[in-house]
Protein backbone atom coordinates (compact mmCIF):
# COMPACT_ATOMS: atom_id res chain seq x y z
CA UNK A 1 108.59 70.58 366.58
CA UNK A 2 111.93 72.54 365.98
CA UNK A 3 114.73 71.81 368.05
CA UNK A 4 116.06 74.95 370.07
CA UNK A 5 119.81 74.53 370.51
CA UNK A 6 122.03 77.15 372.84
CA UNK A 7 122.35 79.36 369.85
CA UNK A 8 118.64 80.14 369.35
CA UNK A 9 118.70 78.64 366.05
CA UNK A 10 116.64 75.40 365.02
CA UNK A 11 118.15 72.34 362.94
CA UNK A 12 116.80 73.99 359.52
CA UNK A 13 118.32 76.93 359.97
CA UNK A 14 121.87 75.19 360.62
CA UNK A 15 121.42 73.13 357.60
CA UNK A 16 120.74 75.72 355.18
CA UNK A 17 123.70 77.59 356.73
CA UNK A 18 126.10 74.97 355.80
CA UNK A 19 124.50 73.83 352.67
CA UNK A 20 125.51 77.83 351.86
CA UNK A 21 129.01 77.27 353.22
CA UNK A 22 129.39 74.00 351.39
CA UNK A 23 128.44 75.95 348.03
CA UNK A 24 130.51 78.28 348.53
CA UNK A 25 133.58 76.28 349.14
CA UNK A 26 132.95 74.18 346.51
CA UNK A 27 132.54 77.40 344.26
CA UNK A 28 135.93 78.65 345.34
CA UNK A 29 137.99 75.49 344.99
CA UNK A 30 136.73 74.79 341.42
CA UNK A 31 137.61 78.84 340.46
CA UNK A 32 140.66 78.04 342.15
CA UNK A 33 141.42 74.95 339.88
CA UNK A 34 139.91 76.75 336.80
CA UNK A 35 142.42 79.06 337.21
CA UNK A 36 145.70 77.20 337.85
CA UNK A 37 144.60 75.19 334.89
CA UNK A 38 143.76 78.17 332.58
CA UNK A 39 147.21 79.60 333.68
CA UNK A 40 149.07 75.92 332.78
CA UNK A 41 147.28 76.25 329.38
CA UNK A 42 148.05 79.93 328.74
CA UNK A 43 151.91 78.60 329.59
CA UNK A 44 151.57 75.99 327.07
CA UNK A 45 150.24 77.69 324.04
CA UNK A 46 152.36 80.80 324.29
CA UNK A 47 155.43 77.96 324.25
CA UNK A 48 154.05 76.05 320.65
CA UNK A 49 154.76 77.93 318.41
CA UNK A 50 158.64 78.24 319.75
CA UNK A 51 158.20 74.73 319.97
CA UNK A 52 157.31 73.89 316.81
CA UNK A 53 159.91 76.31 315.14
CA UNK A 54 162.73 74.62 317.42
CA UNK A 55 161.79 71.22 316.95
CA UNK A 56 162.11 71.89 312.75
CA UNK A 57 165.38 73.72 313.22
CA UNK A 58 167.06 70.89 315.26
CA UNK A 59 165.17 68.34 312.73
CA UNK A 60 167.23 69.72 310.08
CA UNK A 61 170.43 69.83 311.95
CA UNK A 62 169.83 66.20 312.84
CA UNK A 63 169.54 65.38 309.35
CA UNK A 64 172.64 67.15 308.46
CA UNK A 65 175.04 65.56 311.46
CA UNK A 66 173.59 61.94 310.87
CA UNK A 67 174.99 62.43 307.16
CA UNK A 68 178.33 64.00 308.34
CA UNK A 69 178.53 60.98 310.87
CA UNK A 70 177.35 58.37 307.83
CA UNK A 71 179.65 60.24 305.27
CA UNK A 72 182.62 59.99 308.05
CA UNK A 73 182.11 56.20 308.75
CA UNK A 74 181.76 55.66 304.99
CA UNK A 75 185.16 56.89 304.39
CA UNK A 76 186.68 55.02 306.63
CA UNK A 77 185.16 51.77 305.19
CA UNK A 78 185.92 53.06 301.84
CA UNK A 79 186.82 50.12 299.08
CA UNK A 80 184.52 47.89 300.82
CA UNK A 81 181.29 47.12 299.18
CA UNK A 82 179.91 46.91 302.59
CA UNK A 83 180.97 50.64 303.04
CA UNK A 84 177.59 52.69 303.14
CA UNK A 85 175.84 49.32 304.87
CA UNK A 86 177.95 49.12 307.66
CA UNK A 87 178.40 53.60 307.93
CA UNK A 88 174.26 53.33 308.32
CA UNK A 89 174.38 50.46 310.45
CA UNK A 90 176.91 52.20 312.91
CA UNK A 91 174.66 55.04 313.01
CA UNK A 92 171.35 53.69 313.02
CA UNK A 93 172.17 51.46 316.22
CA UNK A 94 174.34 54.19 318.16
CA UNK A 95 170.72 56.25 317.65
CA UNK A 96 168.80 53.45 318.35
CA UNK A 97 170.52 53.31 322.06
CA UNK A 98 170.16 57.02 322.69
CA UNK A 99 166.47 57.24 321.48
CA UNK A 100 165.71 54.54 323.81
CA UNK A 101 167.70 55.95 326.62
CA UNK A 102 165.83 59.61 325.37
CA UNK A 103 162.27 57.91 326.01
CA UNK A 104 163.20 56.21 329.24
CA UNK A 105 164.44 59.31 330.96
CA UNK A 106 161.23 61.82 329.33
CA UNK A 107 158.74 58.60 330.64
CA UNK A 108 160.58 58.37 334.19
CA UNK A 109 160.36 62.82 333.76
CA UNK A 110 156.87 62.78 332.87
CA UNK A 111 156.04 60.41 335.65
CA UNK A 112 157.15 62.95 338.38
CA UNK A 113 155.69 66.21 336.91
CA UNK A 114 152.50 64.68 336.00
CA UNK A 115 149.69 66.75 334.69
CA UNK A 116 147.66 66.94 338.36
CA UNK A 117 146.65 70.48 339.76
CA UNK A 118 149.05 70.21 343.26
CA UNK A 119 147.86 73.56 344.14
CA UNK A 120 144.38 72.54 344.14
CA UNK A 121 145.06 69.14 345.73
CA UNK A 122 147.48 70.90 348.42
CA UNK A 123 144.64 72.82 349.57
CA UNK A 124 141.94 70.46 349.29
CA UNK A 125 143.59 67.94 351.79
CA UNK A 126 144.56 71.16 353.71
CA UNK A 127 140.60 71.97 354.16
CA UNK A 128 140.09 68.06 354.65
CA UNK A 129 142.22 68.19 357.45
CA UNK A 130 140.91 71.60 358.78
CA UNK A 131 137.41 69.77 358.61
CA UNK A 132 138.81 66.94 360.32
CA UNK A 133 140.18 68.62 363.31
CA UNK A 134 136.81 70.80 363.51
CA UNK A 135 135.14 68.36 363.89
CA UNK A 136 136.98 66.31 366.50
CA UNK A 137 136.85 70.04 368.64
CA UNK A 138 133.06 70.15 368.17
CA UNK A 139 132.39 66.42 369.61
């Protein structure tokens, strides 16, 4: 026995109506994330291969400081057998501290960008709290 309800329309009818209306939000929230993230990756692989070629370039230049710095420090200590020990040692430890201070400040970066759609997730509690309120009206 159908239900009549003010509208006219029976429980079946409302039900397939917002099985239809869940679809379709569902369909246009994962389009929407498809596309931020297609966007982020289009972003990313037009940047490699800059990347890469930067990343060599200041590779080399490292190289060729460290052994200015080394060849600097090794003079000074010159006459010492200890010279090219202690010129490395120097070096090596005043790179260790910046690496390490390097990593903790790219972790403590990465940490806040993250790699999470906010776009998506913006509008996703946006419709959860549309929902919420709609429904709170309806009762």
């Amino acid at each position: 026995m159908p239900a009549n309800v003010e509208n006219g329309r029976n429980l079946g009818a409302v039900a397939a109506e917002l099985k239809a209306e869940f679809k379709e939000f569902a369909s246009t929230r994962l389009s929407m994330l498809q596309s931020e993230m297609r966007d982020k990756m289009a972003a990313w692989k037009s940047a490699a291969p800059m990347m890469v070629i930067g990343i060599v370039m200041l590779w080399t230049a490292w190289l060729l400081v460290t052994a200015a710095i080394v060849a600097a420090i090794y003079v000074a200590f010159h006459g010492s057998p200890w010279a090219m020990f202690a010129a490395c040692a120097i070096v090596g430890f005043a790179y260790l501290v910046m690496g390490a201070l390097a990593v903790m400040m790219a972790v403590r970066g990465a940490k806040e960008a993250g790699v999470v759609p906010t776009r998506t997730l913006r509008v996703l509690k946006d419709d959860q709290l549309w929902i919420s309120n709609e429904t709170r009206a309806q009762v």
